[in-house]
Protein backbone atom coordinates (compact mmCIF):
# COMPACT_ATOMS: atom_id res chain seq x y z
CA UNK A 1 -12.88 46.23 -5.73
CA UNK A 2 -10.89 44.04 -7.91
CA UNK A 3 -7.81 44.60 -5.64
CA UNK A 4 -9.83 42.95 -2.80
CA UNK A 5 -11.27 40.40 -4.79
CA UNK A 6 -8.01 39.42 -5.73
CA UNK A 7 -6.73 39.15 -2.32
CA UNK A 8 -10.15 37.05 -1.71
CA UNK A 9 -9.39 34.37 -4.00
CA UNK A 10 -6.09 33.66 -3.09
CA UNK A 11 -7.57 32.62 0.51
CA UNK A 12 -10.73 31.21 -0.34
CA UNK A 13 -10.60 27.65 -1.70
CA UNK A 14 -14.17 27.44 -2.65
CA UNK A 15 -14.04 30.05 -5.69
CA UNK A 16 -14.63 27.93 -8.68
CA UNK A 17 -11.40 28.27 -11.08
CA UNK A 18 -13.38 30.44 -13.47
CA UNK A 19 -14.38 32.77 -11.54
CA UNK A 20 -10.41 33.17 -9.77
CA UNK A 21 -8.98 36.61 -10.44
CA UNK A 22 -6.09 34.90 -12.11
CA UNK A 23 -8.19 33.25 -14.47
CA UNK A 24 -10.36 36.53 -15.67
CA UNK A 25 -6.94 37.64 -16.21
CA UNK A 26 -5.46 35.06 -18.39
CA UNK A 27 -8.85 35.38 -20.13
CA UNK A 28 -10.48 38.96 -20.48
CA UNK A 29 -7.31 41.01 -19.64
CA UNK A 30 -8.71 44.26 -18.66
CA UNK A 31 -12.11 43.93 -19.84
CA UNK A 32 -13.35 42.09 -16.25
CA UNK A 33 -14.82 43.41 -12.86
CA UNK A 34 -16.42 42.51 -9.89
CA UNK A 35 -19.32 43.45 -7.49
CA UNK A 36 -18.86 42.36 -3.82
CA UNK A 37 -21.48 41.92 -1.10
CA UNK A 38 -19.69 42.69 2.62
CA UNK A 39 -20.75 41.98 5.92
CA UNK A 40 -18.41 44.47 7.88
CA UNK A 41 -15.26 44.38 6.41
CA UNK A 42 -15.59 40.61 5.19
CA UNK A 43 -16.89 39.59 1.87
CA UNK A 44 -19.64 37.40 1.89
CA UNK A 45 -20.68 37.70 -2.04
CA UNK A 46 -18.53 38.37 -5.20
CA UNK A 47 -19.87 38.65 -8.82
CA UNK A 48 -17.36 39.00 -11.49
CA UNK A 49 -18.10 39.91 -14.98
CA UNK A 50 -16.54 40.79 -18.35
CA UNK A 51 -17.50 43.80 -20.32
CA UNK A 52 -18.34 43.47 -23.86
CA UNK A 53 -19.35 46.04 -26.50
CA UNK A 54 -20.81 44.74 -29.46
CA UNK A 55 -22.82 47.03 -32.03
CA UNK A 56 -23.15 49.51 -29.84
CA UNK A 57 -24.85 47.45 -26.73
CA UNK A 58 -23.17 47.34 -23.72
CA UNK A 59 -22.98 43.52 -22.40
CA UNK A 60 -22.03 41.71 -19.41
CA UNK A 61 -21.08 38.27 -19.93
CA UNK A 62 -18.54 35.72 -19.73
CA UNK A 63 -14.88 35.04 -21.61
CA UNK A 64 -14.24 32.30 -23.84
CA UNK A 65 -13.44 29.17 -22.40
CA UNK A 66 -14.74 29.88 -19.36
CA UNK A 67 -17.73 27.61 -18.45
CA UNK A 68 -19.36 29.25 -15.71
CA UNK A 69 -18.71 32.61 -13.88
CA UNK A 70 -21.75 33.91 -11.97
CA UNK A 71 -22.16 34.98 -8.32
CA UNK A 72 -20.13 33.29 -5.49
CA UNK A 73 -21.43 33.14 -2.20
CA UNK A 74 -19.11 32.63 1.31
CA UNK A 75 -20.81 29.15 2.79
CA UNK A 76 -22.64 29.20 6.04
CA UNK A 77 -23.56 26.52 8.26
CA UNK A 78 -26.71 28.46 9.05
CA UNK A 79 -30.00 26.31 9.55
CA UNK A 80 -31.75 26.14 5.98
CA UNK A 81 -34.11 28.72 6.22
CA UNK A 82 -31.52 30.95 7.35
CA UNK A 83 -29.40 30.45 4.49
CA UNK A 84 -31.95 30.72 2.08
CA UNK A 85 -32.25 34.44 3.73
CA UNK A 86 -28.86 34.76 3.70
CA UNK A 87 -28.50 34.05 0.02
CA UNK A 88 -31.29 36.31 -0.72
CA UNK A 89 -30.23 38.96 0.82
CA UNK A 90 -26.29 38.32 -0.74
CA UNK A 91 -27.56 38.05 -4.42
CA UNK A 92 -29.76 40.61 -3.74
CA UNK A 93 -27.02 43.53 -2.94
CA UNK A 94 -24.92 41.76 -5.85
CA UNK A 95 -27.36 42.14 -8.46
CA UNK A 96 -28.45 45.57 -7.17
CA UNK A 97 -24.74 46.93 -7.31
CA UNK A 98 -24.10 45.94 -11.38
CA UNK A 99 -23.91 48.26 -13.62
CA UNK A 100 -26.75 49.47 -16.19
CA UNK A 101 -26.19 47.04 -19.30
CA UNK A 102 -28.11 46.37 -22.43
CA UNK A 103 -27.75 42.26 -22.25
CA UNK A 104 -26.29 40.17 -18.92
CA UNK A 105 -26.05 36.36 -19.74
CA UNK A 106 -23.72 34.20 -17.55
CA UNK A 107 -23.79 30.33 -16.81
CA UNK A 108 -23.87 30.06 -13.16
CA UNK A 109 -21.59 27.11 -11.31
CA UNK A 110 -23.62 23.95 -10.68
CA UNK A 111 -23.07 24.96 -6.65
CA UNK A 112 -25.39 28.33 -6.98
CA UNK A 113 -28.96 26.66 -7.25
CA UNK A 114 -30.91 29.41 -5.79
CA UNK A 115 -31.57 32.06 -8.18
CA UNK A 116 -34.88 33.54 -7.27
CA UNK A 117 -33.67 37.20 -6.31
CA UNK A 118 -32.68 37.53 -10.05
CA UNK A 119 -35.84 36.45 -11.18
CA UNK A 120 -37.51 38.72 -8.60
CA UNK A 121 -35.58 41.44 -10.56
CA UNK A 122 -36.77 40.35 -14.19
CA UNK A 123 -34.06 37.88 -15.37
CA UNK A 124 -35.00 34.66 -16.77
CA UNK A 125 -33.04 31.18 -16.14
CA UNK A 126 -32.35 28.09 -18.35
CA UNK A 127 -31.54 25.50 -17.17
CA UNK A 128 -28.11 23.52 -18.68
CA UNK A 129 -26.39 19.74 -17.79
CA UNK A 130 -22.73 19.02 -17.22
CA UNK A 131 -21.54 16.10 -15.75
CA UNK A 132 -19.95 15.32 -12.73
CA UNK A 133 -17.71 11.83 -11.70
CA UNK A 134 -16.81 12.07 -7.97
CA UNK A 135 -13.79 10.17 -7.50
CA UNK A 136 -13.68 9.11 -3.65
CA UNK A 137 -15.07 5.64 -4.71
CA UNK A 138 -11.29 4.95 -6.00
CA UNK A 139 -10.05 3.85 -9.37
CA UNK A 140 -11.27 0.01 -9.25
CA UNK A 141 -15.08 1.08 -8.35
CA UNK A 142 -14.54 4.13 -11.10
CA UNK A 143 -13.56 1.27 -13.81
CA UNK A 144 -16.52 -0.78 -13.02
CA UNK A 145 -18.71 1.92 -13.39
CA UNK A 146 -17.70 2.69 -16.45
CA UNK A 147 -19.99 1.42 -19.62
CA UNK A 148 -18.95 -1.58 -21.89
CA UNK A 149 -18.44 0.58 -24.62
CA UNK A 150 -15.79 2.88 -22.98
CA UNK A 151 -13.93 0.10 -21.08
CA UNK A 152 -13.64 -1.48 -24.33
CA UNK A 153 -12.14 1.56 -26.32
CA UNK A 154 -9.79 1.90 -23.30
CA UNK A 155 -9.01 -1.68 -23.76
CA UNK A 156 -8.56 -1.64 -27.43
CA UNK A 157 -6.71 1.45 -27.62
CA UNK A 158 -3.92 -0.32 -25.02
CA UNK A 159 -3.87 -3.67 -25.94
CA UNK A 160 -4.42 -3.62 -29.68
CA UNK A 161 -3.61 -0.17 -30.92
CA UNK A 162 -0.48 0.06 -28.51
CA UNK A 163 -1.48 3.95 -27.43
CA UNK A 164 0.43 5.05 -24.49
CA UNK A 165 -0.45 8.48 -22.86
CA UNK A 166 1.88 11.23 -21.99
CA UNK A 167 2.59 14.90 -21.33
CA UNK A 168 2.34 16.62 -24.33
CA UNK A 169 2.99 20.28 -25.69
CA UNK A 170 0.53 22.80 -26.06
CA UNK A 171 1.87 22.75 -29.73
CA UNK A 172 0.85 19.30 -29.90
CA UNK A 173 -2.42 19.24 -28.08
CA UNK A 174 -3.21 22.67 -30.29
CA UNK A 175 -2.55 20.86 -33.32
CA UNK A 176 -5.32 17.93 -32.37
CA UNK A 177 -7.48 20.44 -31.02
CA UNK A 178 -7.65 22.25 -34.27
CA UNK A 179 -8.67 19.44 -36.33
CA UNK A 180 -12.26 18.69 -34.67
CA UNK A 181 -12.95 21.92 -36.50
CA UNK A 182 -11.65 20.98 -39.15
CA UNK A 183 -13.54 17.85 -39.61
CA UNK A 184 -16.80 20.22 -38.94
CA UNK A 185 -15.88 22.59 -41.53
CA UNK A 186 -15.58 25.85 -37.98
CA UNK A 187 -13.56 28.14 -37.47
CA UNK A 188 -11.68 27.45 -34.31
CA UNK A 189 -13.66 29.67 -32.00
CA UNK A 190 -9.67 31.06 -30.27
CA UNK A 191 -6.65 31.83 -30.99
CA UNK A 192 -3.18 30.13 -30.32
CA UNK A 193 -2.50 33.10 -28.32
CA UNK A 194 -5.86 33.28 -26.30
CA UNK A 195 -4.95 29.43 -25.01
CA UNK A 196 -1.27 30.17 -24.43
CA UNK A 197 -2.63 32.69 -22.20
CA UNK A 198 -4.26 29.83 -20.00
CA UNK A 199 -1.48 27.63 -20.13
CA UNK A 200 1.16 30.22 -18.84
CA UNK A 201 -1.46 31.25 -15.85
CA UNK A 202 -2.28 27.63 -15.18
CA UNK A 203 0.97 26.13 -15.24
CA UNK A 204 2.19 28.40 -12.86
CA UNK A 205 -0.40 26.97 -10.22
CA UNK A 206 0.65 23.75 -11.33
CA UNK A 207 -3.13 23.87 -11.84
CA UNK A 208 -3.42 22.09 -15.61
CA UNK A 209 -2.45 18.87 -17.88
CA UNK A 210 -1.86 18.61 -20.71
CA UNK A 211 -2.22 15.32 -22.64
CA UNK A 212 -1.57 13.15 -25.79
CA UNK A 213 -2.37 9.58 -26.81
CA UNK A 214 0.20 8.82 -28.97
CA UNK A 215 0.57 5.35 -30.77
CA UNK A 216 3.69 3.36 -31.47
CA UNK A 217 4.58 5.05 -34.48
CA UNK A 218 4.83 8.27 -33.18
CA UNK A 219 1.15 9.33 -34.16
CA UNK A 220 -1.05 11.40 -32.56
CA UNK A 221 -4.49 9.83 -31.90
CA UNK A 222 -6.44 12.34 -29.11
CA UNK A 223 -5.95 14.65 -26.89
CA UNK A 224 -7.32 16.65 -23.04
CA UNK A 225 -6.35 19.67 -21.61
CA UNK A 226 -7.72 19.81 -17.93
CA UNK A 227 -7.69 22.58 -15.61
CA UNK A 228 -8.47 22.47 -11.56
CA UNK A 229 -8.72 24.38 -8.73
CA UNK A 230 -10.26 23.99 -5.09
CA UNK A 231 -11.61 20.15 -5.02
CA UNK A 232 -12.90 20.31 -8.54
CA UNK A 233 -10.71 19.14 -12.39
CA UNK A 234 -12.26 20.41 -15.61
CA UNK A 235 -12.33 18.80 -18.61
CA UNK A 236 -11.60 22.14 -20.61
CA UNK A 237 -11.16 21.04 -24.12
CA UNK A 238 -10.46 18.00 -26.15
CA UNK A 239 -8.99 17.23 -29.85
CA UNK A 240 -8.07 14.41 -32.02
CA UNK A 241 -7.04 13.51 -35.32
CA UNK A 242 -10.06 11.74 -37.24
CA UNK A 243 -8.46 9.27 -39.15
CA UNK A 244 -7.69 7.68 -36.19
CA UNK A 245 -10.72 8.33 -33.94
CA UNK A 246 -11.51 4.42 -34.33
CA UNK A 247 -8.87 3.57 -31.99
CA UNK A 248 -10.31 4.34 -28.68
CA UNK A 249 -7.74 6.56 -27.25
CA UNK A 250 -10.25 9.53 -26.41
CA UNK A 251 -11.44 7.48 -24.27
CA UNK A 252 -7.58 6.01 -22.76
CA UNK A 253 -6.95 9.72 -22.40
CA UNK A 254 -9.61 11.05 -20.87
CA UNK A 255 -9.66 7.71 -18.41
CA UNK A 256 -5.90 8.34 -17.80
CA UNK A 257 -6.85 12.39 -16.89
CA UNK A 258 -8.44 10.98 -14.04
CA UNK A 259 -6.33 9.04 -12.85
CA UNK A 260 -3.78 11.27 -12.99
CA UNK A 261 -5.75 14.03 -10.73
CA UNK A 262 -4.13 14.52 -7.51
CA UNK A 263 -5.87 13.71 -3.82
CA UNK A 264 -7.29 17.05 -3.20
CA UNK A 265 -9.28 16.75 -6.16
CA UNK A 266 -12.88 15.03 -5.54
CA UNK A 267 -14.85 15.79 -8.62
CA UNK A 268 -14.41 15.48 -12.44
CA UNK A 269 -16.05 17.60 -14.54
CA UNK A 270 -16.92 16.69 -18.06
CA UNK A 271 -18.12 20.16 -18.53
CA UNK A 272 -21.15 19.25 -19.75
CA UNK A 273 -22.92 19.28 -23.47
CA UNK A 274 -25.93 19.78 -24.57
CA UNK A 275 -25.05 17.80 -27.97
CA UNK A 276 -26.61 14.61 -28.04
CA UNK A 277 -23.40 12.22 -28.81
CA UNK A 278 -21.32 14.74 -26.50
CA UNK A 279 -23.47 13.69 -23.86
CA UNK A 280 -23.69 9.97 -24.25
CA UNK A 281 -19.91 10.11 -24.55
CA UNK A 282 -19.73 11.97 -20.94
CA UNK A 283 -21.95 9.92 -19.79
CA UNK A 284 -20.57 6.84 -20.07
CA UNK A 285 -17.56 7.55 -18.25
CA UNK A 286 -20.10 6.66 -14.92
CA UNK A 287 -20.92 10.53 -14.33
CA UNK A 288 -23.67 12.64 -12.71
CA UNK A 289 -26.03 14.44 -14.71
CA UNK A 290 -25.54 17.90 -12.84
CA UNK A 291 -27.68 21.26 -13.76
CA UNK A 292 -26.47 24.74 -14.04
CA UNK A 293 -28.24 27.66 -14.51
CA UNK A 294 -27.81 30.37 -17.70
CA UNK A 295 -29.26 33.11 -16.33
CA UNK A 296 -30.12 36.41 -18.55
CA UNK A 297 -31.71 39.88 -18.40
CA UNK A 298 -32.29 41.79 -21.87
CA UNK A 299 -32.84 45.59 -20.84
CA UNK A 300 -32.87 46.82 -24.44
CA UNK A 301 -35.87 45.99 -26.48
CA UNK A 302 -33.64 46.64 -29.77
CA UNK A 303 -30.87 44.24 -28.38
CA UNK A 304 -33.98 41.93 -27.45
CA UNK A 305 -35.44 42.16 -30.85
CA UNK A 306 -32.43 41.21 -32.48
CA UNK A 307 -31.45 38.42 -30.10
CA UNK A 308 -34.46 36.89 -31.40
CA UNK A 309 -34.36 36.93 -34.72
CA UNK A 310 -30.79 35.50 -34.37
CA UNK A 311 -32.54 32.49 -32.47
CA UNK A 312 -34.75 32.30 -35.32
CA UNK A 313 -32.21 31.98 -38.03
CA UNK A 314 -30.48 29.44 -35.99
């Protein structure tokens, strides 16, 4: 199946970029695979996954990095109760066809909104914000909407700070990335290698950026690493060097990572965060408030059990 659902995404534009075949690659290696729902010898439905083992469960869940995976269904221009049978019956033969697992638990893309098949089936579904800026208003209308507060740290981080963004090196980006976790006392939840993984697979699509604010001296103030695909950029992760967070230039650089999208793309996604300042931040950049579904099915009762009590402690 995996052989046809790579030949699927490389002719099917409206795939999201984390569920692309190339991108389970760069990600999981191996440890991926797909369902697919067919109508003749055309596939209407896909589900990717990644296996996990874990103390003996068997899981099926998503990579690192990867925001949402989830089912993808073909698009119809079917009449709307039509399509709603037409989902149901796609998610239904996709959910029916994966294979027995202790724990599944994927974030679905914000474009899947119907998930009642699953629930039919005993899964439960939270529901989850990113944020969404579509860009067709144009850059002048996009800079109005901004909020006072993020114009001015675009503003300050210009005029008075003298930050100027550019193409940087993963090295470089890797470096700012690592100290947000260091400022929070975490681990950095990757490797070097994991992200050079990305890089390789998305730079060969021509399908990333990656960028630095750096200020006259030479310093490194912030930095974004943005992936896209279809009609849809990703704000994939951020970093910046705390000592100079004051500046303003996370917001130049994210500002200038719109910009710098090309025409095909006609949505910015912040990705989304469910932490309070993370959201405000997002938020005042003029973007939607979008929801996405994490949908889950515990089959175990041990793996249940414990999942809770991990809840608890946290």
């Amino acid at each position: 199946m995996k052989d046809v659902y790579l030949e699927l995404c490389e002719t099917e534009p409206t795939i999201p970029i984390f569920s692309q075949a190339w991108w389970l690659d760069a990600v999981a290696g191996d440890n991926w695979d797909v369902v697919l729902a067919k109508k003749g010898d055309q596939v209407i439905g896909a589900l990717p996954y990644v296996i996990q083992k874990k103390y003996g469960f068997t899981l099926l869940t998503q990579p690192g990095l990867t925001q949402t995976l989830g089912p993808w269904i073909k698009p119809t221009q079917k009449s709307y109760p039509k399509k709603l049978a037409y989902e149901k019956d796609v998610l239904g033969e996709l959910v029916d066809q994966l294979p027995k697992c202790d724990h599944y638990g994927q974030n679905w893309h914000c474009d899947q909104q119907n998930w009642l098949p699953f629930y039919w089936r005993g899964f439960e579904q939270t529901t989850r914000y990113t944020y969404r800026l579509p860009l067709a208003p144009g850059q002048e209308q996009l800079w109005k909407d901004l909020q006072q507060n993020i114009r001015g740290d675009i503003r300050k981080a210009r005029e008075r700070e003298g930050v100027t963004v550019r193409e940087g090196s993963l090295a470089e980006f890797l470096a700012l990335n690592e100290m947000v976790f260091q400022r929070q006392n975490r681990p950095v939840p990757y490797t070097t290698e994991f992200v050079a993984r990305i890089e390789a697979a998305a730079s060969a699509r021509n399908a990333r950026d990656c960028l630095v604010a750096e200020g006259p001296d030479g310093k490194l103030h912030a930095g974004a690493y943005i992936v896209r695909s279809g009609d849809t950029a990703y704000y994939l992760i951020g970093g910046g060097d705390p000592e100079l967070r004051n500046s303003g230039a996370t917001s130049l650089v994210l500002w200038e990572a719109i910009l710098r999208q090309p025409e095909t793309i006609e949505v910015f996604d912040f990705e989304g965060s469910m932490v309070e300042p993370i959201e405000r931040f997002f938020r005042g950049f003029g973007a939607v408030q979008t929801p996405y579904f994490q949908v889950s099915r515990s089959s175990s009762k041990l793996f249940k059990a414990l999942k809770m009590l991990r809840d608890l402690k946290n």
